[in-house]
C-alpha atoms as a PDB file:
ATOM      1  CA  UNK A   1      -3.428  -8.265 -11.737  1.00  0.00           C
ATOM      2  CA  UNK A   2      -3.017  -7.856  -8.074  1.00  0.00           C
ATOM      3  CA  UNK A   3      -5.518  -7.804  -5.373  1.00  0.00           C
ATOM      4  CA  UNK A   4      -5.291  -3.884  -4.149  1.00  0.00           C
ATOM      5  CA  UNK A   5      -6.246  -2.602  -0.493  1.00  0.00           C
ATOM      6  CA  UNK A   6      -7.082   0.097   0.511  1.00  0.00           C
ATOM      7  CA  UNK A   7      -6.498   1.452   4.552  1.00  0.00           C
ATOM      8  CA  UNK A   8      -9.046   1.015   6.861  1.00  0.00           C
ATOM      9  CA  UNK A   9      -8.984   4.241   7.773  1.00  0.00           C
ATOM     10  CA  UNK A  10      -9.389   5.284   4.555  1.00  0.00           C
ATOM     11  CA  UNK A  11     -12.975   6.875   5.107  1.00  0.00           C
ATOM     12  CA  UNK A  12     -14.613   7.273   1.545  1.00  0.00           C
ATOM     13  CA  UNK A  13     -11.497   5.535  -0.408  1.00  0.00           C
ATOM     14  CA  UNK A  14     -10.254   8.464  -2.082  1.00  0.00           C
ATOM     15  CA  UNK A  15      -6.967  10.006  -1.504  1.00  0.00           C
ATOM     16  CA  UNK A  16      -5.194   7.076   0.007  1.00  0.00           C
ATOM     17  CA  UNK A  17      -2.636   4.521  -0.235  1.00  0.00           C
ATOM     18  CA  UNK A  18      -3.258   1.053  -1.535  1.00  0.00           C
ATOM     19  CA  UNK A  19      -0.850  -2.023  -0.998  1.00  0.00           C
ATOM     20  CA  UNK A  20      -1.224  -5.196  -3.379  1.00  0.00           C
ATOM     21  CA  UNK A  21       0.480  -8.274  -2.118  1.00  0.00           C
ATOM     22  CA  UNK A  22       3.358  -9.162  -3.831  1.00  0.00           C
ATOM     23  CA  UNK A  23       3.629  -5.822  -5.661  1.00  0.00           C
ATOM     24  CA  UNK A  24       4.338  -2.729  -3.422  1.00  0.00           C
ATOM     25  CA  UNK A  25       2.074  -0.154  -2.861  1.00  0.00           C
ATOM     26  CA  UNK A  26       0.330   3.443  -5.138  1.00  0.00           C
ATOM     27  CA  UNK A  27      -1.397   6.232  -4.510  1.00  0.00           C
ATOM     28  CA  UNK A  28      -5.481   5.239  -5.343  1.00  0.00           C
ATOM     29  CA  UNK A  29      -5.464   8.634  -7.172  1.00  0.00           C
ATOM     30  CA  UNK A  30      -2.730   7.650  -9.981  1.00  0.00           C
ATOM     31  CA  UNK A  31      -3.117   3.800  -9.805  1.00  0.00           C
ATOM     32  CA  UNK A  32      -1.531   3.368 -13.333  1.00  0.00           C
ATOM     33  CA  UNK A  33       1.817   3.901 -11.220  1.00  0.00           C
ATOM     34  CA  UNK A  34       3.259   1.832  -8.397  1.00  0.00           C
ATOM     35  CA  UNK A  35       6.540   1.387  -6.247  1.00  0.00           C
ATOM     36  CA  UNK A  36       7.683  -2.027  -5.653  1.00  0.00           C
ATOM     37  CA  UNK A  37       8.728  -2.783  -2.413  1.00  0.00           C
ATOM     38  CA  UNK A  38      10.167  -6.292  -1.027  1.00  0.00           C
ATOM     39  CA  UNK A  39       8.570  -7.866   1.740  1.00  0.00           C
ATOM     40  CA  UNK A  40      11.768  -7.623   4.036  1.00  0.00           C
ATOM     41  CA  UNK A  41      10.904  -3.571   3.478  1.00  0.00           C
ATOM     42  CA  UNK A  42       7.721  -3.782   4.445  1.00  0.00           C
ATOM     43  CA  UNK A  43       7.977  -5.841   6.888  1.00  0.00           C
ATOM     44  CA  UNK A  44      10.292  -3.470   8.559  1.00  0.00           C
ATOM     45  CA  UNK A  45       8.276  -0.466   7.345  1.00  0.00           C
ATOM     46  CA  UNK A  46       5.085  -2.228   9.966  1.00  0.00           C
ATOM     47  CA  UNK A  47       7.421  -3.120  12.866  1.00  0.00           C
ATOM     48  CA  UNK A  48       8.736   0.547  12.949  1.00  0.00           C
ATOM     49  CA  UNK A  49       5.070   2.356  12.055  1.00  0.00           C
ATOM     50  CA  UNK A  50       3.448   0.150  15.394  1.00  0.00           C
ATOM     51  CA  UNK A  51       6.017   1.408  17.465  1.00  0.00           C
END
């Protein structure tokens, strides 16, 4: 089981995305599910969302 987070700006943790390290990331209302993403994607997903 992976350690899921939640956004910071995710006020009262309900409709939001969660990441888990080493996993990829789901949507906190269907958490059953998840899309795996490699850490070369996300680390290019954060250098283009901080631009």
């Amino acid at each position: 089981m992976s350690n899921w987070r939640k956004s910071s700006y995710s006020a009262d943790g309900s409709d939001c995305v969660e990441v888990g390290h080493g996993i990829g990331i789901r949507d906190s209302k269907a958490p059953a599910a998840h899309v795996q993403v490699s850490r070369d994607a996300w680390d290019a997903f954060l250098i283009i969302v901080k631009m």
